[in-house]
Protein backbone atom coordinates (compact mmCIF):
# COMPACT_ATOMS: atom_id res chain seq x y z
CA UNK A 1 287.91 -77.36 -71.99
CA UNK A 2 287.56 -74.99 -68.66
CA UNK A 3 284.26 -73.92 -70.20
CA UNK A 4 283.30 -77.34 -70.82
CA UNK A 5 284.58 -78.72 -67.01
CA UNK A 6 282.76 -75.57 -65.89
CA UNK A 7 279.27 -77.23 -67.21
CA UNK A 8 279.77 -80.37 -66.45
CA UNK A 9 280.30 -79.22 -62.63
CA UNK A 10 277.06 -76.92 -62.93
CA UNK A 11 274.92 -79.97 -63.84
CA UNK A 12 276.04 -82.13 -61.25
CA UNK A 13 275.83 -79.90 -58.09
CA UNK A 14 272.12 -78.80 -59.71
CA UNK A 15 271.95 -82.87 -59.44
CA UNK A 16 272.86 -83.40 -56.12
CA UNK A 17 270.81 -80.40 -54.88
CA UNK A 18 268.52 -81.93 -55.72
CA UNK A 19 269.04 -85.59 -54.01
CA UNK A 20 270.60 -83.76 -50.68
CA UNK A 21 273.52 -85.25 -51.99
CA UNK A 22 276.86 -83.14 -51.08
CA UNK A 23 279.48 -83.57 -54.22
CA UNK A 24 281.81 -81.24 -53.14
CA UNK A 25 282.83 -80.21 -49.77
CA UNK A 26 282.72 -76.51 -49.26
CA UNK A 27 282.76 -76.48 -45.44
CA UNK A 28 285.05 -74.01 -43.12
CA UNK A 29 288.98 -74.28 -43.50
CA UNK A 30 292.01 -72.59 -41.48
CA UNK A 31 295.68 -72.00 -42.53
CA UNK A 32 297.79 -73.77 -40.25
CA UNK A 33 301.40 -74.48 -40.32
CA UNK A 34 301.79 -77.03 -42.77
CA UNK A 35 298.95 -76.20 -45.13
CA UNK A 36 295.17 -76.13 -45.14
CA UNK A 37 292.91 -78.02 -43.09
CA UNK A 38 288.79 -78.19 -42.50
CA UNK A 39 287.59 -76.54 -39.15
CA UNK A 40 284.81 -78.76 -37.70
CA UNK A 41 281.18 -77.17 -36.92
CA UNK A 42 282.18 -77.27 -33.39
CA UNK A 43 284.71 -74.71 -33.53
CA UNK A 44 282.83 -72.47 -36.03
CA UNK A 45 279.70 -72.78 -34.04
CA UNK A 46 277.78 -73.44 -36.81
CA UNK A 47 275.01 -75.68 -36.40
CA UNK A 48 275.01 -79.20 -38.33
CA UNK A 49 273.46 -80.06 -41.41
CA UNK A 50 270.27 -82.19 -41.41
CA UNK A 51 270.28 -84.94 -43.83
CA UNK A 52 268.20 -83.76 -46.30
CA UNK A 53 268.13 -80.04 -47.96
CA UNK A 54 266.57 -77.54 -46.34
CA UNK A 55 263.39 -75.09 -47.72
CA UNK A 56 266.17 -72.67 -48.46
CA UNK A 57 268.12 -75.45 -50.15
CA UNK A 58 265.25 -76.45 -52.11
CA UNK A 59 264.15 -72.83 -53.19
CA UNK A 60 267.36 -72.36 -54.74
CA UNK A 61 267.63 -75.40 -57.23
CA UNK A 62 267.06 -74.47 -60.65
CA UNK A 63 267.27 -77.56 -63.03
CA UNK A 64 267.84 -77.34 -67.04
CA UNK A 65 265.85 -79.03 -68.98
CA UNK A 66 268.39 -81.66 -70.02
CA UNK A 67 269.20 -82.30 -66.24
CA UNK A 68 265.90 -83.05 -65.25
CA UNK A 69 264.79 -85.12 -68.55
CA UNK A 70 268.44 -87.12 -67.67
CA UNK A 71 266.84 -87.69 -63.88
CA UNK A 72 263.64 -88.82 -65.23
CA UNK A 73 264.80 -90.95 -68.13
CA UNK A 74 262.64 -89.03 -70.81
CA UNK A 75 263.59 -86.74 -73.50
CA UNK A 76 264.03 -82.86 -73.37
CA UNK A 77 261.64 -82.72 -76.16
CA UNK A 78 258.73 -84.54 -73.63
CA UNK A 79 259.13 -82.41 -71.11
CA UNK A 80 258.60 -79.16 -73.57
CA UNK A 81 255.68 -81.01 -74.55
CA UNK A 82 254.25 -81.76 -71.30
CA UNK A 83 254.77 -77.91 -70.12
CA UNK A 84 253.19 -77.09 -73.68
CA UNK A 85 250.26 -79.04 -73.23
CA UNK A 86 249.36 -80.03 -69.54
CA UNK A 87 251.29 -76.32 -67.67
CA UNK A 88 254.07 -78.69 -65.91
CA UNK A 89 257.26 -76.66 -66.80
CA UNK A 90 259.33 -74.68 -65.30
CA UNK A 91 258.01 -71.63 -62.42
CA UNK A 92 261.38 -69.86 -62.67
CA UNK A 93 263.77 -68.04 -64.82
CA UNK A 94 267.35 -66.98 -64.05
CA UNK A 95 268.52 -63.69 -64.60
CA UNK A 96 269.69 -64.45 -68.15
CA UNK A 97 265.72 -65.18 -68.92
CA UNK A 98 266.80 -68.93 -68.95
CA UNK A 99 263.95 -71.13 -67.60
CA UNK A 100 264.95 -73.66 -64.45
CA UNK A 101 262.82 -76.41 -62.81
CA UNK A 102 263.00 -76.21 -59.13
CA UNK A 103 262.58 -79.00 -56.74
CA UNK A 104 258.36 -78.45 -56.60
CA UNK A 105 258.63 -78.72 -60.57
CA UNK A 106 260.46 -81.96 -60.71
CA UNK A 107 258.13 -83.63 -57.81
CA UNK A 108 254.88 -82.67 -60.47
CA UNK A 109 256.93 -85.04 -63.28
CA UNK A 110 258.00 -87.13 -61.25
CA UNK A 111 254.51 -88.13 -60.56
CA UNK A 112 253.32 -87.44 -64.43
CA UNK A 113 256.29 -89.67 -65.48
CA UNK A 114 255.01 -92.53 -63.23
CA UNK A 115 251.61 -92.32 -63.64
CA UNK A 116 252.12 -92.44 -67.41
CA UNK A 117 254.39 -95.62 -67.18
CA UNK A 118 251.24 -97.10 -64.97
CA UNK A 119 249.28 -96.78 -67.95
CA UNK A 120 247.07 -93.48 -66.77
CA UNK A 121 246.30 -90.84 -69.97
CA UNK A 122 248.57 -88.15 -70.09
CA UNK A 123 246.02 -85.18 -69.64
CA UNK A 124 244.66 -87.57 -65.72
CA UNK A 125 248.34 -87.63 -64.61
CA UNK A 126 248.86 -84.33 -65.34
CA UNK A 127 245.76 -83.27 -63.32
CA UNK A 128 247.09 -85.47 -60.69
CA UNK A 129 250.10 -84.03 -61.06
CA UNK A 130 248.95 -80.89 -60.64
CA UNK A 131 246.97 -81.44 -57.24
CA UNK A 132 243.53 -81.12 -59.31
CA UNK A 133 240.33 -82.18 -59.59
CA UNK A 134 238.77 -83.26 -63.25
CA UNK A 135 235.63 -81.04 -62.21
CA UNK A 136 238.79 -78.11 -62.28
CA UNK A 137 238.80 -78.65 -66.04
CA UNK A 138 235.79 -76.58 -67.42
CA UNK A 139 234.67 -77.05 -71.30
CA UNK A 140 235.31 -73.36 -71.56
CA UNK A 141 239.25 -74.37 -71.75
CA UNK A 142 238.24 -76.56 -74.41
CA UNK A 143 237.61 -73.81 -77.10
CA UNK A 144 240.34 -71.82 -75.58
CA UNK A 145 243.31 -70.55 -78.05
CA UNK A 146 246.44 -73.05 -77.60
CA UNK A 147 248.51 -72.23 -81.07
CA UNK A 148 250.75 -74.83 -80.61
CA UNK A 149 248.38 -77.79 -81.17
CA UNK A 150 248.53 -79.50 -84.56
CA UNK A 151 245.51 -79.21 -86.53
CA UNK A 152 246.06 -82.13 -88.53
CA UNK A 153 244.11 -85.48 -88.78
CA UNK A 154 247.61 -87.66 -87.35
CA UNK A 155 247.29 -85.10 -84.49
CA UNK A 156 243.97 -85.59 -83.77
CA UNK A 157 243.63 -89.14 -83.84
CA UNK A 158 246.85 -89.38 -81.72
CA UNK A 159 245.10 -87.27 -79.36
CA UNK A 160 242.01 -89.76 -79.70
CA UNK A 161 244.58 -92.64 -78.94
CA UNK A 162 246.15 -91.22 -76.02
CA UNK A 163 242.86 -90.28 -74.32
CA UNK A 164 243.64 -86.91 -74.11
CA UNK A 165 240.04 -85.72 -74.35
CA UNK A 166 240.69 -82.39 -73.07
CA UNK A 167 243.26 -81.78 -75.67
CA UNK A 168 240.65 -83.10 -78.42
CA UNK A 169 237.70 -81.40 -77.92
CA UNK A 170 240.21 -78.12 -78.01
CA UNK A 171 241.49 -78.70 -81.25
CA UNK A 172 237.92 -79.80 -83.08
CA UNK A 173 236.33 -76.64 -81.12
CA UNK A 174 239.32 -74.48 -82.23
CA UNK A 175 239.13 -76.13 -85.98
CA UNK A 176 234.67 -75.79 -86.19
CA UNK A 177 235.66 -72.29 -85.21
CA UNK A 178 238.15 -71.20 -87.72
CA UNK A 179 236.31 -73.21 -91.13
CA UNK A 180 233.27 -74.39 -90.44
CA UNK A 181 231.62 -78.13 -89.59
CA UNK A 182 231.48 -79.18 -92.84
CA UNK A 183 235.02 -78.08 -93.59
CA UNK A 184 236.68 -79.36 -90.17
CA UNK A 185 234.85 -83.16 -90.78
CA UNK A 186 236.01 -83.45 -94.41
CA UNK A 187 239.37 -82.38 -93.76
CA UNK A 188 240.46 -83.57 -90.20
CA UNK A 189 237.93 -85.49 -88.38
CA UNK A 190 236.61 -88.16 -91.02
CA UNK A 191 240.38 -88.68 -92.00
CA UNK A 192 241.95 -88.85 -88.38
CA UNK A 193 238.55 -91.33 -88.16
CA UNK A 194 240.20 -93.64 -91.19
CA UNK A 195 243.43 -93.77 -89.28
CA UNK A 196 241.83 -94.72 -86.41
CA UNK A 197 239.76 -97.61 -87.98
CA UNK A 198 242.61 -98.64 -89.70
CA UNK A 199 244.36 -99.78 -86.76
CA UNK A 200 245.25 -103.34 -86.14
CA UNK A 201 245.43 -103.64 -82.17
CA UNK A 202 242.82 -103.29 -79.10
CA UNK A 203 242.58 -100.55 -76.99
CA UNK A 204 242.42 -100.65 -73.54
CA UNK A 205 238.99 -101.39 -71.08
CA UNK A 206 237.10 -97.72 -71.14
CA UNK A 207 239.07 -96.38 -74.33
CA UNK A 208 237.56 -96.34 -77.57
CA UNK A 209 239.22 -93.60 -79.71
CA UNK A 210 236.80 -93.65 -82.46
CA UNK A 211 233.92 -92.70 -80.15
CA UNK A 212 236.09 -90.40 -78.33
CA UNK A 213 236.78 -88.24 -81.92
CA UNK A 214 233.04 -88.77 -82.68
CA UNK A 215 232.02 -87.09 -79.04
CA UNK A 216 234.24 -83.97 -79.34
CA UNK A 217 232.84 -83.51 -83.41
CA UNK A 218 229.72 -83.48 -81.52
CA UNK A 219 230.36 -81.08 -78.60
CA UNK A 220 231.78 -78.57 -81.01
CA UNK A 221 228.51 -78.60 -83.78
CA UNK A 222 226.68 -78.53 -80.51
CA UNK A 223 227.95 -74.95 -79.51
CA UNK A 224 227.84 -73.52 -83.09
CA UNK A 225 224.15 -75.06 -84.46
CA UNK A 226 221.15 -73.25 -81.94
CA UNK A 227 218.55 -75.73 -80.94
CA UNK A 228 215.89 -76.30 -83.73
CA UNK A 229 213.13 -76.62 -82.02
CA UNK A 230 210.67 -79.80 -82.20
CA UNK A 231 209.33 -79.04 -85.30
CA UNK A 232 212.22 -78.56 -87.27
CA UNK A 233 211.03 -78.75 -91.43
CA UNK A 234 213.86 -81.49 -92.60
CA UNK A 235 214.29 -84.58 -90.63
CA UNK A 236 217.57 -86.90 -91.57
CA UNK A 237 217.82 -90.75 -91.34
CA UNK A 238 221.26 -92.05 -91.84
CA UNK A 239 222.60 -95.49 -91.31
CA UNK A 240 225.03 -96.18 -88.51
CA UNK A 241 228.32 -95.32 -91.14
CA UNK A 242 226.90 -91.98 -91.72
CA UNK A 243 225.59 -90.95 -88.48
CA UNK A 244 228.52 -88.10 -87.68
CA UNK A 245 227.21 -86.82 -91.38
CA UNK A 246 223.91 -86.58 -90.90
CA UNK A 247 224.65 -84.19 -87.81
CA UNK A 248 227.82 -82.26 -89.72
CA UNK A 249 224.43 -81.79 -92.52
CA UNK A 250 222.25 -80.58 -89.62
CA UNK A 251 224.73 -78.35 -88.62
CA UNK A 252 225.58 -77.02 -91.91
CA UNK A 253 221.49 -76.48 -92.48
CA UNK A 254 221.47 -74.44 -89.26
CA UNK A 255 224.09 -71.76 -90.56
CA UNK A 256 221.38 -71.48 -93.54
CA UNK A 257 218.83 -71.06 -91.40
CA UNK A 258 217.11 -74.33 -91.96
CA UNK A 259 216.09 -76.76 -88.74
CA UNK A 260 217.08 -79.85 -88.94
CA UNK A 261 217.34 -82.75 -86.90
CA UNK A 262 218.59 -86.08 -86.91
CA UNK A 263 216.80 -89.26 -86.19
CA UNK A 264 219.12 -92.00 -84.46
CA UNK A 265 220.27 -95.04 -86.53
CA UNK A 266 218.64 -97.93 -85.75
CA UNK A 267 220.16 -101.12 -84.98
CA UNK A 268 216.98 -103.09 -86.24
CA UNK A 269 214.05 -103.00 -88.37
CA UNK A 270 211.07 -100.56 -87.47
CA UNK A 271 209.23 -99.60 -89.91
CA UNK A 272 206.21 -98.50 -88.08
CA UNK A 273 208.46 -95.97 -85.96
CA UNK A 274 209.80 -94.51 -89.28
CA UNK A 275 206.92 -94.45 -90.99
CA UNK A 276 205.12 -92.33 -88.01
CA UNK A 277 208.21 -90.12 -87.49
CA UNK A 278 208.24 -89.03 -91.18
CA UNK A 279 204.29 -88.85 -91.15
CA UNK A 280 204.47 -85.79 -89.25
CA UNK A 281 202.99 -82.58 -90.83
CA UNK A 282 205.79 -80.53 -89.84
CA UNK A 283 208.65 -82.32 -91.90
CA UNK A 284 209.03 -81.06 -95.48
CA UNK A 285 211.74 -82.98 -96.53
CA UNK A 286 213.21 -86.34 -95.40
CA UNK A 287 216.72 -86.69 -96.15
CA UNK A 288 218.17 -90.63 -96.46
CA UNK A 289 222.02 -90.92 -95.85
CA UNK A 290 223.66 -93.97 -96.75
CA UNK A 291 221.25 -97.24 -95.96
CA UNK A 292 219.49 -96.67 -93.42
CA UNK A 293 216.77 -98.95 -91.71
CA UNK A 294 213.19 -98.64 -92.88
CA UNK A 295 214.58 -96.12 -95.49
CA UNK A 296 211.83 -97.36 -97.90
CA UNK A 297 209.03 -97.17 -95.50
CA UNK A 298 209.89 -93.47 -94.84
CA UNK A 299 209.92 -92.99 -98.88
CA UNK A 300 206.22 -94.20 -98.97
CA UNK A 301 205.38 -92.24 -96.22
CA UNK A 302 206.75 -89.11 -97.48
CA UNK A 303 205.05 -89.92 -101.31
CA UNK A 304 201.55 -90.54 -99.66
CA UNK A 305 201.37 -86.98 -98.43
CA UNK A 306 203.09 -85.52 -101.32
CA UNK A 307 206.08 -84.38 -99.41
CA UNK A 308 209.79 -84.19 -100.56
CA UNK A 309 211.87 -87.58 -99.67
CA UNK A 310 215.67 -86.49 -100.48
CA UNK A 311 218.52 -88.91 -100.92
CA UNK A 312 222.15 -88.26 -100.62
CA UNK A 313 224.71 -90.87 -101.96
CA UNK A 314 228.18 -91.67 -103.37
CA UNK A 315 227.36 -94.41 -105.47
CA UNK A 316 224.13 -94.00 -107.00
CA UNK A 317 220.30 -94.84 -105.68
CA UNK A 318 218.42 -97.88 -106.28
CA UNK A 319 215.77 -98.20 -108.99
CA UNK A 320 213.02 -97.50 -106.42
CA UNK A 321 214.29 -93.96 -105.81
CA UNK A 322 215.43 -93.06 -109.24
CA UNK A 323 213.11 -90.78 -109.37
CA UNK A 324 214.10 -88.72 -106.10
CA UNK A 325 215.99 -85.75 -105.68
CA UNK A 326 219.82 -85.95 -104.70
CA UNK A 327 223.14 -85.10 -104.05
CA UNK A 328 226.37 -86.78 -104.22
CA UNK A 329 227.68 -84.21 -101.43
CA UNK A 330 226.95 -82.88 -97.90
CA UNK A 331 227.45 -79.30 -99.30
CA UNK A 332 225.55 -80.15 -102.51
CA UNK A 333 222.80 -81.14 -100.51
CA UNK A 334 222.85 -77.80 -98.87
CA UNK A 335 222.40 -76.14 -101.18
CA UNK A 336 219.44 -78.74 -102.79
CA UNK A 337 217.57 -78.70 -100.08
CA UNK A 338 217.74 -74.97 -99.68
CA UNK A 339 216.51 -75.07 -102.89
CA UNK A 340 213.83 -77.17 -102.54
CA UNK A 341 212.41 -75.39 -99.60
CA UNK A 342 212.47 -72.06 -101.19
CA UNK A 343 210.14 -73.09 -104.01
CA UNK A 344 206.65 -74.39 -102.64
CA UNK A 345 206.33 -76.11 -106.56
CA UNK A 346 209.55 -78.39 -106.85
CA UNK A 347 207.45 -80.72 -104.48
CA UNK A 348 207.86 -83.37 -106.83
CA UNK A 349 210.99 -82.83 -108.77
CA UNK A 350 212.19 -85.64 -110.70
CA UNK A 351 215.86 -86.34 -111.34
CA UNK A 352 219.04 -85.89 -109.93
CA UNK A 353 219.68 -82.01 -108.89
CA UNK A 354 223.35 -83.04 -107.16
């Protein structure tokens, strides 16, 4: 019980430290006759108090984490996550190695805790929090090591939720790095994606998780595939479903050694465009993902000059292209259209090879 009293008498004076508040009074006394009584300033010549602590005062408090998540009305297990994620925890350790929040520490959540009950993302009030600048948060920190993130498609799509895009685009850099592209989207992104469609409320004006998951996959082929060039041998047209796989297949190509690039989904009919875009004497092989636009006027175009059109689908090709090449996989394509490259005579092949 001493022990216990002990505690409880520890957290409150770290409390009221911390307000300026005075819980106990520890001023001056002198025996007299009759017993103890407190000696005013006057006669000590100390000087009085101001109403509020001090610089020394506030040096010396040094908060648990259960006092200050009590004072801000959040849980302990926040506040380990906000110092995890965002570098607002504690700047000071007792001599025991235990770490304490002093007052500087609690003004930084303070502000985090009610910037995020405005509505502001997480990783902004943070920044705020922290006296920065978003221009302080470079893309380098992106692919830097942070073990503690999840890599795991709830963790990523919460990220995508939360619009912690600083947070995202380190775990898809830090998952492209360990696997690969094709790995990291068939694992984490394209399921975190599912969970995110499969959500049945709004998001709010300038948030669009989906697109925000879709941007980092993006970032992160971006510093693993090198550029190319314009006159890359396979071009890929892909619906607007299957437009993150057509660059994950790009990407994949480029750690063979094949260029690839990816012609943007279009959101109408132009079969002209298509037509001319496969037409040119460079491309080899025209890959079709999903449905896309003007797929069939690319097919003629690639027939007329005797060139390779490739098709890649789950559920089977219409009659028209029965007698294409394909895969049922991104990786089986890979390795198809490595294949097909690699032999000058399987121009024409007929059949499924996937």
């Amino acid at each position: 019980m001493q022990k216990l009293f002990k505690r409880l008498v520890q957290d409150r004076c770290e409390i009221g430290a911390l307000d300026g508040l005075k819980l106990f009074d520890t001023g001056p006394r002198r025996r007299l006759d009759g017993g103890w009584r407190r000696v005013g300033r006057e006669e000590t010549g100390v000087p009085a108090a101001r109403s509020g602590p001090d610089e020394g005062e506030r040096a010396r408090v040094r908060l648990t984490v259960a006092a200050v998540a009590g004072r801000l009305g959040v849980a302990a297990s926040t506040l380990r996550t906000w110092d995890r994620r965002y570098g607002l925890g504690p700047s000071t350790r007792t001599a025991g190695r235990h770490r304490r929040y002093n007052s500087d520490d609690v003004t930084r959540l303070e502000t985090m805790r009610r910037l995020t009950r405005e509505g502001v993302a997480p990783a902004d009030a943070a920044r705020v929090a922290r006296g920065l600048d978003a221009a302080d948060e470079t893309v380098a920190d992106h692919a830097s090591d942070h073990p503690d993130d999840i890599l795991d498609p709830l963790s990523m799509a919460a990220a995508a939720v939360e619009a912690d895009e600083r947070r995202l685009h380190r775990m898809v850099h830090r998952a492209v790095r360990q696997s690969d592209g094709l790995s990291t989207w068939q694992n984490l992104v394209r399921p975190a994606l599912d969970l995110l469609e499969a959500r049945d409320h709004g998001d709010q004006p300038g948030r669009d998780p989906v697109s925000a998951l879709g941007a980092a996959l993006l970032a992160a082929l971006r510093a693993i595939a090198p550029d190319p060039g314009a006159e890359a041998p396979v071009m890929i047209h892909a619906d607007l479903d299957h437009h993150l796989d057509a660059h994950v297949l790009a990407a994949e190509l480029a750690g063979h050694r094949i260029g690839a690039r990816v012609l943007r989904p279009a959101r109408r009919k132009r079969a002209a465009d298509s037509a001319a875009v496969a037409a040119a004497p460079h491309i080899q092989i025209a890959v079709l993902l999903g449905q896309p636009h003007d797929g069939a006027a690319v097919v003629d175009a690639m027939r007329a000059s005797d060139r390779i059109a490739f098709v890649i689908s789950l559920t089977g090709v219409a009659s028209e292209y029965a007698d294409l090449p394909r895969a049922r996989t991104l990786a089986g394509a890979v390795h198809e259209i490595a294949s097909l490259l690699a032999d000058p005579a399987a121009v024409r092949p007929a059949g499924a090879l996937g």
